[in-house]
Protein backbone atom coordinates (compact mmCIF):
# COMPACT_ATOMS: atom_id res chain seq x y z
CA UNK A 1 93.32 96.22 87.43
CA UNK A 2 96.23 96.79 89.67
CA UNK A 3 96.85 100.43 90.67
CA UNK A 4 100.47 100.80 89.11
CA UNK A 5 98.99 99.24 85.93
CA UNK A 6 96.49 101.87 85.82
CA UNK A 7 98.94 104.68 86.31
CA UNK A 8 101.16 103.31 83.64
CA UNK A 9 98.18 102.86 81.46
CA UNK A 10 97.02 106.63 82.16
CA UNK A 11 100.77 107.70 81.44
CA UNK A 12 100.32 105.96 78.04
CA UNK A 13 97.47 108.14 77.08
CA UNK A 14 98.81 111.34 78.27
CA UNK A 15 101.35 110.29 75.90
CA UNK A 16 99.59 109.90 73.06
CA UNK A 17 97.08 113.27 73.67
CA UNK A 18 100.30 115.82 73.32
CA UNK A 19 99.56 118.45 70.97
CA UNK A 20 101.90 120.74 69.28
CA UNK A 21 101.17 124.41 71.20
CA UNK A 22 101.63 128.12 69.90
CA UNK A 23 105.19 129.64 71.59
CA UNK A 24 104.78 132.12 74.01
CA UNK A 25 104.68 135.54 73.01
CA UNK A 26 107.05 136.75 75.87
CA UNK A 27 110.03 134.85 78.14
CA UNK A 28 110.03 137.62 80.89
CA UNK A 29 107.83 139.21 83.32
CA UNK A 30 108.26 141.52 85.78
CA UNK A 31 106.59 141.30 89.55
CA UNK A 32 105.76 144.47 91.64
CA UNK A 33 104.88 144.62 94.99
CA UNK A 34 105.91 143.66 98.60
CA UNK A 35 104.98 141.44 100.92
CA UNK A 36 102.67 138.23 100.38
CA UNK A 37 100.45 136.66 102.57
CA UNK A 38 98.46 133.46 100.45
CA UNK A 39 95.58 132.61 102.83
CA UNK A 40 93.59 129.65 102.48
CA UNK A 41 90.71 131.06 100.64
CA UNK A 42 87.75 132.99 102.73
CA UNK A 43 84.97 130.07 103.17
CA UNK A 44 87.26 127.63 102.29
CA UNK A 45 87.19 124.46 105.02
CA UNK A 46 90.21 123.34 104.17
CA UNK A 47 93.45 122.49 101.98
CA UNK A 48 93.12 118.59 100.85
CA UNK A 49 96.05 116.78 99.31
CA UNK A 50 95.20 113.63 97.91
CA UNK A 51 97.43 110.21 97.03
CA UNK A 52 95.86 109.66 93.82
CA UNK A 53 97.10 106.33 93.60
CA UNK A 54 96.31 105.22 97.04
CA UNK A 55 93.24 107.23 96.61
CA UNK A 56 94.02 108.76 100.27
CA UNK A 57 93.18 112.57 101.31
CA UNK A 58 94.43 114.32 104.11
CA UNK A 59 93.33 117.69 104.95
CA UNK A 60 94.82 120.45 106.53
CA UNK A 61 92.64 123.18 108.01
CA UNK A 62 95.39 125.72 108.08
CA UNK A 63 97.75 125.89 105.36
CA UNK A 64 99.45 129.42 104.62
CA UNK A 65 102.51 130.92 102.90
CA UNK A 66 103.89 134.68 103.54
CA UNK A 67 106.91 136.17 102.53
CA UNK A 68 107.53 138.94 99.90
CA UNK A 69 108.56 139.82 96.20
CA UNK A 70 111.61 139.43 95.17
CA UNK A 71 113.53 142.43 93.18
CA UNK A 72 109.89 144.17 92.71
CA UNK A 73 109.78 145.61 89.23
CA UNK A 74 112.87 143.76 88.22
CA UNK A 75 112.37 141.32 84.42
CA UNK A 76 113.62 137.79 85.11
CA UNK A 77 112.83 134.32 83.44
CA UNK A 78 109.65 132.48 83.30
CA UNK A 79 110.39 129.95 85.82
CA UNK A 80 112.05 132.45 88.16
CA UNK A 81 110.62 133.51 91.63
CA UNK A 82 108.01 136.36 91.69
CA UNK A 83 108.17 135.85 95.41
CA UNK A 84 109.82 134.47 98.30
CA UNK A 85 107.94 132.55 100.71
CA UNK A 86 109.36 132.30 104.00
CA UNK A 87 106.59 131.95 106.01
CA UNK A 88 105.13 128.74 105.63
CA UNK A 89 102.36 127.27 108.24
CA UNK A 90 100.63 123.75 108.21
CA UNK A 91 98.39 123.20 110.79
CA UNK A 92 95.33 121.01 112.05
CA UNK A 93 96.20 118.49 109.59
CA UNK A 94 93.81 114.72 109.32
CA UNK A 95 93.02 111.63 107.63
CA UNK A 96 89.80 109.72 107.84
CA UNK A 97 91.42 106.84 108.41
CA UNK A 98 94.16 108.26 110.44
CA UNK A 99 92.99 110.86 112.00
CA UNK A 100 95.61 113.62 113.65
CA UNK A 101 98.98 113.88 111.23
CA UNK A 102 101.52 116.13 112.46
CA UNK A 103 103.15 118.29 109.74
CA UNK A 104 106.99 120.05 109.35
CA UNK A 105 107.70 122.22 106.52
CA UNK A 106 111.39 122.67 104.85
CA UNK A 107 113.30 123.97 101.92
CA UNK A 108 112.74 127.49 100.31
CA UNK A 109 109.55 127.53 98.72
CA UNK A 110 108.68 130.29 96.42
CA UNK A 111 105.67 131.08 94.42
CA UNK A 112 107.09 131.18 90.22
CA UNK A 113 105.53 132.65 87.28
CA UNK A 114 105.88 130.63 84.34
CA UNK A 115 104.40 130.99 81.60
CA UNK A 116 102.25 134.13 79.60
CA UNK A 117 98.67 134.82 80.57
CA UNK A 118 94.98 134.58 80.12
CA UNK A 119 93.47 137.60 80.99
CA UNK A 120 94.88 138.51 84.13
CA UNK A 121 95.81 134.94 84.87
CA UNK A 122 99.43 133.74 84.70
CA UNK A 123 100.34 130.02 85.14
CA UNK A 124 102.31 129.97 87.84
CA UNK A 125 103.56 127.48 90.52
CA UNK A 126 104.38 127.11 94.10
CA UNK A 127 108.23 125.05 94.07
CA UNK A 128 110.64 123.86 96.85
CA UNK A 129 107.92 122.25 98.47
CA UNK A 130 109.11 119.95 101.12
CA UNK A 131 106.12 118.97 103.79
CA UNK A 132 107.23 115.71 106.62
CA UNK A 133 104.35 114.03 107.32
CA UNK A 134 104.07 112.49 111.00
CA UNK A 135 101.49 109.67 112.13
CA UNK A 136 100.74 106.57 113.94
CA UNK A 137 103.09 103.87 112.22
CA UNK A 138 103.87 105.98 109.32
CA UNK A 139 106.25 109.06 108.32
CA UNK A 140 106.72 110.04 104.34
CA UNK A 141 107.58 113.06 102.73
CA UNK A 142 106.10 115.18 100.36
CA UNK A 143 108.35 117.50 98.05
CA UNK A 144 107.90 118.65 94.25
CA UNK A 145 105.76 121.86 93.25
CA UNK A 146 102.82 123.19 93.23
CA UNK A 147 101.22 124.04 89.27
CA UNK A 148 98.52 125.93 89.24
CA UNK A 149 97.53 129.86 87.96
CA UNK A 150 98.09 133.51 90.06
CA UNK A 151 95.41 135.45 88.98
CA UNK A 152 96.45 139.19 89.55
CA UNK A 153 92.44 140.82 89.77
CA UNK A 154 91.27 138.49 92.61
CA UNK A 155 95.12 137.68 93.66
CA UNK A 156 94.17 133.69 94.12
CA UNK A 157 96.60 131.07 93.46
CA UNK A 158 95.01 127.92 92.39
CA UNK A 159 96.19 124.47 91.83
CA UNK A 160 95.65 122.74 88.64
CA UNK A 161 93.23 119.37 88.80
CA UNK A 162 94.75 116.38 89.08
CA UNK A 163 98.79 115.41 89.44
CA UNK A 164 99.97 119.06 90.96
CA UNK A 165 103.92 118.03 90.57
CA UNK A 166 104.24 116.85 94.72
CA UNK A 167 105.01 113.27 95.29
CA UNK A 168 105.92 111.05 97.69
CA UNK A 169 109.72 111.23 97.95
CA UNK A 170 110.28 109.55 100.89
CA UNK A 171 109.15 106.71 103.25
CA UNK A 172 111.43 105.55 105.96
CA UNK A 173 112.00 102.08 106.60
CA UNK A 174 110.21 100.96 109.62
CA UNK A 175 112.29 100.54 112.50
CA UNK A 176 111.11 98.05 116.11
CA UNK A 177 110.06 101.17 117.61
CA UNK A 178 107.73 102.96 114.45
CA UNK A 179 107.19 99.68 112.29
CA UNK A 180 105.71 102.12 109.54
CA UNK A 181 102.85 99.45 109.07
CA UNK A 182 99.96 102.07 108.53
CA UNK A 183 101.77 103.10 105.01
CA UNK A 184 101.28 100.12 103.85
CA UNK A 185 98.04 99.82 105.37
CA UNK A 186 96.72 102.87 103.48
CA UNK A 187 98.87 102.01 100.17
CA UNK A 188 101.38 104.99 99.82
CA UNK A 189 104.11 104.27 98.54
CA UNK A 190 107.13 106.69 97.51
CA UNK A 191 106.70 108.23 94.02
CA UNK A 192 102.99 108.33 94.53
CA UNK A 193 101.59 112.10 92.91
CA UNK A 194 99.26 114.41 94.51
CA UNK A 195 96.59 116.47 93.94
CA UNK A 196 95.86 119.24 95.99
CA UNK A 197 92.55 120.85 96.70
CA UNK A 198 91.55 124.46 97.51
CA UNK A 199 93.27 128.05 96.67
CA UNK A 200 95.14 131.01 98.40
CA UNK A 201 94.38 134.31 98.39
CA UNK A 202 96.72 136.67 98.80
CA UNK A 203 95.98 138.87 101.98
CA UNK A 204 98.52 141.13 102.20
CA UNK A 205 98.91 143.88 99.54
CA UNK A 206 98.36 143.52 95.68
CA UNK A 207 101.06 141.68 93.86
CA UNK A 208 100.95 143.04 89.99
CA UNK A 209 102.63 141.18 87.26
CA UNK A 210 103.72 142.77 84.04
CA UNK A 211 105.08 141.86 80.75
CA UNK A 212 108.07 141.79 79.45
C-alpha cells in the first residue's frame, strides 16, 4: 500500500480512537529555578530522529539545549515557557545511507509545561524548533515541537513515541548546482512527521515545578 495511503489510513483510526478525557484540575503552574542545561542522557549513544514515512533515521551524537527559567516562581499558562533555551547544539549528526549531515539550529526554542502531572511528571514540550538539515544533494528543514514529559525527581525530558509534532517544513527546489536528488532518493518529502529517540537530562541545577 502506498505510504501516503497508509498515513491517511492511520489518521483515520486515530480519528476514530478519541476518547472523551477528565479536565485538568489546574491551568497554571509555576517554575523555580535557574539555569538549564538538558544533556543527552548519561549512556545514551545518541539522539535519533526518524521520517516515519520515509522510514529514514538520522542520528545525532550531540544534541543539547541550555538556557534558563523564565520569571522563576512566577504562575503562567499551561502552554507557556518554563524555560528559555538559548543554547542549542547539534553536532556529529548521520544517516546510514547518507552518512555526514551538517546541522543549523534557529528560532527561540523553549522547553513548555503543558498540562497537570503524574507523579512528579508533567507533560511538557520542547517548541520553536527549527533544525536546517545539510547533505549531499539534499537540504530540508525540520521545525514544529517537541511533546514529550519533564519529570522533576530525575529532571529528564522525554519525547513521546511516535509523531513528536516536528515535520518536514521545507525542501528547496533543486537548483544545477545542488539538484536535491538524494531527497527523493530517500523519500522525504515536506510535511513528513518525526519521531525522535532518546531523552535529556537536565545537568545544571534542579528545575522544580509547582501547582497552581
Amino acid at each position: 500500500m502506498p505510504r501516503r495511503a497508509t498515513a491517511a489510513m492511520a489518521a483515520s483510526c486515530a480519528m476514530l480512537a478519541v476518547t472523551a478525557v477528565d479536565a485538568q484540575a489546574s491551568t497554571t503552574y509555576r517554575p523555580t529555578g535557574t539555569t538549564i542545561n538538558l544533556a543527552k542522557t548519561s549512556g545514551l549513544v545518541a539522539i535519533g530522529l526518524t521520517d516515519i514515512e520515509a522510514g529514514q533515521t538520522w542520528s545525532c551524537a550531540q544534541f543539547g539545549m541550555g538556557g534558563s527559567v523564565v520569571g522563576s516562581g512566577a504562575s503562567r499558562a499551561y502552554g507557556s515557557a518554563a524555560s528559555a533555551l538559548s543554547g542549542v547544539s547539534i553536532t556529529g549528526c548521520s544517516n546510514p545511507v547518507m552518512g555526514w549531515m551538517t546541522t543549523t539550529t534557529s528560532g527561540s526554542w523553549s522547553l513548555d509545561v503543558v498540562g497537570d502531572p503524574t507523579g512528579t511528571s508533567y507533560p511538557a514540550r520542547i517548541s520553536g524548533v527549527q533544525i536546517a538539515v545539510g547533505m549531499a544533494n539534499c537540504d530540508l528543514t525540520v521545525s514544529g515541537s517537541i511533546s514529550g514529559s519533564f519529570d522533576t525527581a530525575t529532571q529528564s525530558f522525554t519525547p513521546v513515541s511516535g509523531a513528536s509534532g516536528l515535520t518536514i517544513n521545507d525542501i528547496p527546489g533543486p537548483t544545477p548546482g545542488h539538484p536535491q536528488t538524494m531527497c527523493l532518493t530517500l523519500d522525504w518529502l515536506e510535511g513528513d512527521t518525526i519521531a525522535v529517540g532518546g531523552s535529556w537530562t537536565n545537568t545544571g541545577p534542579a528545575v522544580a515545578i509547582a501547582n497552581p
